[in-house]
Protein backbone atom coordinates (compact mmCIF):
# COMPACT_ATOMS: atom_id res chain seq x y z
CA UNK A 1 -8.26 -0.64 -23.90
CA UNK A 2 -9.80 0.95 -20.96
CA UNK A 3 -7.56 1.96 -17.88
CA UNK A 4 -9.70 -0.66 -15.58
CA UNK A 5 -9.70 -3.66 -18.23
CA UNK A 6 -5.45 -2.87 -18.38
CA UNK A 7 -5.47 -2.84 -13.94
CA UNK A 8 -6.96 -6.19 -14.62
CA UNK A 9 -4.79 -7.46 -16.75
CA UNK A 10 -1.94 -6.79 -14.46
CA UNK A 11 -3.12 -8.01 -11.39
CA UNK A 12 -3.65 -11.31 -13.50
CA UNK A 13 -0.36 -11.23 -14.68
CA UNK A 14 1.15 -10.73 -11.10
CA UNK A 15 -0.68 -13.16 -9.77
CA UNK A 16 0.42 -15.78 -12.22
CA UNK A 17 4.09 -14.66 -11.95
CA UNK A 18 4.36 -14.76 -7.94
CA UNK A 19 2.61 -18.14 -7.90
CA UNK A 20 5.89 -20.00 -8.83
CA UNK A 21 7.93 -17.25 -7.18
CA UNK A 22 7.34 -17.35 -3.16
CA UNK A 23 9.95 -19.25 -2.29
CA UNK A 24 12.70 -16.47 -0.76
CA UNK A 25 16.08 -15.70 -2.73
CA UNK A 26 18.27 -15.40 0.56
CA UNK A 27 16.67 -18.28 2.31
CA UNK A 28 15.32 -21.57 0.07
CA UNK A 29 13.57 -22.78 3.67
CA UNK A 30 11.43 -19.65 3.98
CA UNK A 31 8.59 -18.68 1.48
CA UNK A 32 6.18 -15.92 1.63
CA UNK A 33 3.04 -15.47 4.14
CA UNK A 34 -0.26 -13.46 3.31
CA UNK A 35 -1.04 -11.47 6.15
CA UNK A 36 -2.27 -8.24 7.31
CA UNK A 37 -0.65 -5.06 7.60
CA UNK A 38 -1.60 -1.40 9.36
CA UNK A 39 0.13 2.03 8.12
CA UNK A 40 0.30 5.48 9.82
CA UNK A 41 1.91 8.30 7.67
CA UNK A 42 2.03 12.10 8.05
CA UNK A 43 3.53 14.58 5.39
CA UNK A 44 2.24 17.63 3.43
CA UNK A 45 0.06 18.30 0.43
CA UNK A 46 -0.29 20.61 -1.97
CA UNK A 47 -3.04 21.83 -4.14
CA UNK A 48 -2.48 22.51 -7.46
CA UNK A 49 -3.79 26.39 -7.95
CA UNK A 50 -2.40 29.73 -9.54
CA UNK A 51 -0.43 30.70 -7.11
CA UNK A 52 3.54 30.78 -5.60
CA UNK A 53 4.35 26.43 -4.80
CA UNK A 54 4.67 27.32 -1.08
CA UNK A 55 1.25 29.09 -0.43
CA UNK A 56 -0.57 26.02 -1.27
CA UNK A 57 1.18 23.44 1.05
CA UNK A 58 -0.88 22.29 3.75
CA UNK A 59 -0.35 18.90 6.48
CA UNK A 60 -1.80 15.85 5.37
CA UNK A 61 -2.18 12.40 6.97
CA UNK A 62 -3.39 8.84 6.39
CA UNK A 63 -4.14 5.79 8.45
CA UNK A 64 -4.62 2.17 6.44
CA UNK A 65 -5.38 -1.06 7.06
CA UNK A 66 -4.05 -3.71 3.96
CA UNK A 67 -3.26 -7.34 3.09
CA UNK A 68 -0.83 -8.56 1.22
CA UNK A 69 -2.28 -11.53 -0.96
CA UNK A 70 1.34 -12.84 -2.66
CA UNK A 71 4.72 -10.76 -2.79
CA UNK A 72 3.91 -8.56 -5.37
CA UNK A 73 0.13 -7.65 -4.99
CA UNK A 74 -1.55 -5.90 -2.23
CA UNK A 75 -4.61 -4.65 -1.23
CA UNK A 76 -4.89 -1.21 1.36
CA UNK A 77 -8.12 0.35 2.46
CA UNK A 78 -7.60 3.51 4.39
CA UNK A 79 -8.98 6.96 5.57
CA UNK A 80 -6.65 9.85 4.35
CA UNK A 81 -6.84 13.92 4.18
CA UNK A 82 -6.72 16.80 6.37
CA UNK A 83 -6.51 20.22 4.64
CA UNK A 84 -6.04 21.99 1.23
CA UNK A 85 -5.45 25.21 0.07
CA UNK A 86 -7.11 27.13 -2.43
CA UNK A 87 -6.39 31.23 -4.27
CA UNK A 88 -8.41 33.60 -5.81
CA UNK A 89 -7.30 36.33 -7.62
CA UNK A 90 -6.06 38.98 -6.70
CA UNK A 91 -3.98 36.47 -4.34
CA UNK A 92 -5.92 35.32 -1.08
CA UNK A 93 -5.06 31.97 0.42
CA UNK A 94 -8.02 30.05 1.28
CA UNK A 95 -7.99 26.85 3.68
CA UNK A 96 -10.31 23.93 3.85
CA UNK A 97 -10.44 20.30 5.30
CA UNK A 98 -11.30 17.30 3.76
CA UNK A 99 -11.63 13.45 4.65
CA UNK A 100 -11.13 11.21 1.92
CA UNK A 101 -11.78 7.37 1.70
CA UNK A 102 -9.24 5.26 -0.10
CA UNK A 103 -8.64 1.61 -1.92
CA UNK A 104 -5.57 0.80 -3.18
CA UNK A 105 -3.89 -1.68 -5.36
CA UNK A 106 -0.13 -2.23 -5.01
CA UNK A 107 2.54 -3.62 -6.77
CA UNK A 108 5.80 -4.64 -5.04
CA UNK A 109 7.88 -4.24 -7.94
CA UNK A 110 10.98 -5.78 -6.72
CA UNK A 111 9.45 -9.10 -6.32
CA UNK A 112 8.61 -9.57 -9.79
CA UNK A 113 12.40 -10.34 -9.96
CA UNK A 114 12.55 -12.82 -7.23
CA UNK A 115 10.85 -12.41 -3.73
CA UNK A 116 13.62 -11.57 -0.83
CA UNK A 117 12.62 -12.16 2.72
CA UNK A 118 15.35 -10.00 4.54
CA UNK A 119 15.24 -7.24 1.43
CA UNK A 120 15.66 -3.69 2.80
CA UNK A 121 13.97 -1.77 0.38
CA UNK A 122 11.00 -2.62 -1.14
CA UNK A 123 9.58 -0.24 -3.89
CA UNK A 124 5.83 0.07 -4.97
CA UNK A 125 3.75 1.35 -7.07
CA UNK A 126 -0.60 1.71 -6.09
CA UNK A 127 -3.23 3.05 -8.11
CA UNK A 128 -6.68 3.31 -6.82
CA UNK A 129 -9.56 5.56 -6.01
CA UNK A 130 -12.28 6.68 -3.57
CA UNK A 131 -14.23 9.78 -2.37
CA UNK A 132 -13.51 12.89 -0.51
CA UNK A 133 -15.73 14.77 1.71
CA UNK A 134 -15.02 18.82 1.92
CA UNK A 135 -15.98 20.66 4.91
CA UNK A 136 -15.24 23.93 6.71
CA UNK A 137 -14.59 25.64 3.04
CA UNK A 138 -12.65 28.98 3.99
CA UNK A 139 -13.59 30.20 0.14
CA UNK A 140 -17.03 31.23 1.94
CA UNK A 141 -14.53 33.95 3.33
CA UNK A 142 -12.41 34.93 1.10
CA UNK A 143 -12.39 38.98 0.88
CA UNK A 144 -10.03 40.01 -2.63
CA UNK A 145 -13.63 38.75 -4.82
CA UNK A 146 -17.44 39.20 -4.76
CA UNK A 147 -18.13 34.45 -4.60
CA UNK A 148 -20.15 34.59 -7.68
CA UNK A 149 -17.04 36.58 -9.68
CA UNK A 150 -14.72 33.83 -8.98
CA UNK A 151 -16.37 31.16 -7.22
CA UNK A 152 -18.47 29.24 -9.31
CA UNK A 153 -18.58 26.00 -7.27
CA UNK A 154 -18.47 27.74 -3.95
CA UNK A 155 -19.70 24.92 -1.61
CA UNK A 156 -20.24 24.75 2.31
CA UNK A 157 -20.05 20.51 1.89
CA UNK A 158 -18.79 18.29 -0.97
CA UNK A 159 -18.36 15.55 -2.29
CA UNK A 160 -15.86 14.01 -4.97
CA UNK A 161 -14.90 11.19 -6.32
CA UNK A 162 -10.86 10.85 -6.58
CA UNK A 163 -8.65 8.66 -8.50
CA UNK A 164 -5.29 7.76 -7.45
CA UNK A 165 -1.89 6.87 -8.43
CA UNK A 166 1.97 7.16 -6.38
CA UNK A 167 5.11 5.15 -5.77
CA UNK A 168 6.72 4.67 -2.02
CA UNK A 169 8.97 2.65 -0.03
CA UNK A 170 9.23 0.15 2.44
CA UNK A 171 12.47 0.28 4.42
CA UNK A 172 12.67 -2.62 5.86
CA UNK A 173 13.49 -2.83 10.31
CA UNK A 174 12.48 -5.65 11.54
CA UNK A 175 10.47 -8.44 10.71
CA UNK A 176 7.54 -6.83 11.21
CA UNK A 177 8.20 -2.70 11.15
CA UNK A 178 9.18 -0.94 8.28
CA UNK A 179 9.67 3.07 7.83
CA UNK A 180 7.71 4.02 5.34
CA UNK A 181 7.86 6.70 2.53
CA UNK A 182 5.20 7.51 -0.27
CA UNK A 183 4.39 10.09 -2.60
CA UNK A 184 1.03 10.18 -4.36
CA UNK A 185 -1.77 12.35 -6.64
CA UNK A 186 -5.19 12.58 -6.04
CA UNK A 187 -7.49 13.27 -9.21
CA UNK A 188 -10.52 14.74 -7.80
CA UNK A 189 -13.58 16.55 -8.82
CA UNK A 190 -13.73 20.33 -10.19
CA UNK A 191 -15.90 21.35 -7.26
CA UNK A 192 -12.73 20.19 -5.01
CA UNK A 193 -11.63 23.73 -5.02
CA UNK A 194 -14.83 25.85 -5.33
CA UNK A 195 -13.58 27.36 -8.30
CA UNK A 196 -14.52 26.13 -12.11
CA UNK A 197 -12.05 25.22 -14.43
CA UNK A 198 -13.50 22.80 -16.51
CA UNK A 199 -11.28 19.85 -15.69
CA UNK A 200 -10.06 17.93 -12.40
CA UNK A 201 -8.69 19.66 -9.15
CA UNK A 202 -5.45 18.10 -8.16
CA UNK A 203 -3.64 17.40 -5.12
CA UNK A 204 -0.29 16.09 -4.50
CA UNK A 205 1.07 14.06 -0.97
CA UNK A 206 4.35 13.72 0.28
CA UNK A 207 4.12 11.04 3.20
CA UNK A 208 6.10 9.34 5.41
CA UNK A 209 5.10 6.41 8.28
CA UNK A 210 5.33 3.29 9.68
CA UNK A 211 4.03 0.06 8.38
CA UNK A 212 3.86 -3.15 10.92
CA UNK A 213 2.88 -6.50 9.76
CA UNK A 214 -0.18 -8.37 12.20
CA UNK A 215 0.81 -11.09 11.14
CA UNK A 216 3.97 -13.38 10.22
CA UNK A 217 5.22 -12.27 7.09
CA UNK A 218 7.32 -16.02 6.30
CA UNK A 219 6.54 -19.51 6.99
CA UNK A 220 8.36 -22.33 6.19
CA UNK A 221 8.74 -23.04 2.18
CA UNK A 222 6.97 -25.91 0.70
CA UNK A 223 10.65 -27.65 -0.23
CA UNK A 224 11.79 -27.59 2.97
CA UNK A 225 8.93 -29.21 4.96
CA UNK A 226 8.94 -31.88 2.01
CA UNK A 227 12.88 -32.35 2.36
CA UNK A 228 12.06 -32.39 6.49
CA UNK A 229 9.45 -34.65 6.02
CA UNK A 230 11.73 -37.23 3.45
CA UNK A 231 14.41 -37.24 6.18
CA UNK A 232 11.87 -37.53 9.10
CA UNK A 233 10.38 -40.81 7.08
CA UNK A 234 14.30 -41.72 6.58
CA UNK A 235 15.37 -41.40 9.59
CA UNK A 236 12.24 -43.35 10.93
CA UNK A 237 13.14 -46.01 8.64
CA UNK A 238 16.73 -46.54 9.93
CA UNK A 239 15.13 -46.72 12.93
CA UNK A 240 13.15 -49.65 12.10
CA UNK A 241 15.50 -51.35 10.88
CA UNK A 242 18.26 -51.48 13.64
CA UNK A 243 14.98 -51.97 15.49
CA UNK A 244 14.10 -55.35 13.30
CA UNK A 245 18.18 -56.20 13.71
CA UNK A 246 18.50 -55.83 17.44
CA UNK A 247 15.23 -58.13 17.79
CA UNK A 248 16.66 -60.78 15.15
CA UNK A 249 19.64 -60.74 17.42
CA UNK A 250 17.90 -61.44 20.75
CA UNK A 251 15.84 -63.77 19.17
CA UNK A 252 19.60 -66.02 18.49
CA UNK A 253 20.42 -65.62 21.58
CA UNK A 254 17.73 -66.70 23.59
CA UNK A 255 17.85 -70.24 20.82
């Protein structure tokens, strides 16, 4: 079965799961709110090459926009990137920038066990994809190699597509902030790195952030507007009917 057709499967599953499941474990009254969420984050990358772990780090940053449809599944477009880091051999460290456009899925994974309004840390998991856009390519300068030796994808502009995967957390602060830390890999094209290698380039993130919810993340549960309406109409009732008794009564003594 294809990696998209099993995605889809998932997300089905999830959905079905968290539609009997909104109501929070800490709190029967409250139940899960869809609403929209922003997320800045800031870390470091590294590019996987032939070279010492350290020479290939390089900053990396992301800014997203998401929605979270039920407690488990998500949705998170975003713009992410910055630099990476390239070798050739002999060893000379080559720089270039990128911009890369993203769409997540993610999975909340501790709500499949039971959503929690007030839990601290929420775990995820997102898969997804996009495209990445390379630009000021410092391979055009490297010195060590002639291009052509080493360089067979030696570009001045690219562009990749990228798949994604990662796991992060959501630590929760307030109601609507939570510090935020995620790791994730990029799959991208071989051209990523000007150099040919007859498979993908990767690249891995370290991040961390903050995430703050636009909109109310609870609401009142289902059960307890129906158990507020029940002793609304109840109490209404009673009303009535010392009402009805207290107009019988007059009504005697004015005979």
């Amino acid at each position: 079965m294809k990696l998209k057709e099993l995605t889809l499967l998932f997300v089905l599953a999830l959905g079905t799961q968290v539609a009997f499941a909104q109501t929070s474990k800490s709190n029967p009254a409250v139940e899960f709110n869809p609403h929209w969420y922003g997320q800045i984050q800031g870390g470091v990358a590294h590019t996987v090459g032939e070279t010492a772990f350290m020479d290939l780090l390089s900053p990396a940053g992301a800014l997203s926009l998401g929605y979270q449809f039920n407690p488990t599944l998500g949705l998170r477009v975003g713009a992410s990137g910055w630099q990476g880091k390239g070798n050739s051999i002999p060893i000379e460290v080559y720089k270039f920038n990128f911009l890369q456009g993203n769409v997540d899925l993610t999975f909340h994974l501790a709500n499949l066990f039971g959503y929690n309004h007030k839990r601290v840390l929420d775990p995820y998991a997102l898969i997804g994809g996009g495209v990445a856009i390379g630009f000021n390519n410092g391979a055009n300068n490297v010195k060590a190699v002639k291009p052509a030796e080493y360089f067979a994808y030696l570009w001045k502009k690219c562009k990749t597509p990228v798949g994604r995967f990662g796991l992060g957390f959501d630590i929760r602060l307030s109601e609507r902030v939570a510090l935020n830390l995620e790791v994730n890999g990029n799959v991208l094209g071989d051209r990523f790195n000007s150099k040919k290698a007859d498979n993908p380039d990767y690249q891995y993130n370290a991040l961390a952030g903050l995430k703050v919810n636009f909109g109310k993340a609870t609401r009142p549960s289902a059960k307890y507007l129906a158990e507020l309406a029940a002793a609304e109409a109840a109490a209404a009732a009673e009303k009535a009917r010392l009402e009805e008794r207290k107009s019988v009564g007059e009504g005697k003594r004015v005979e």
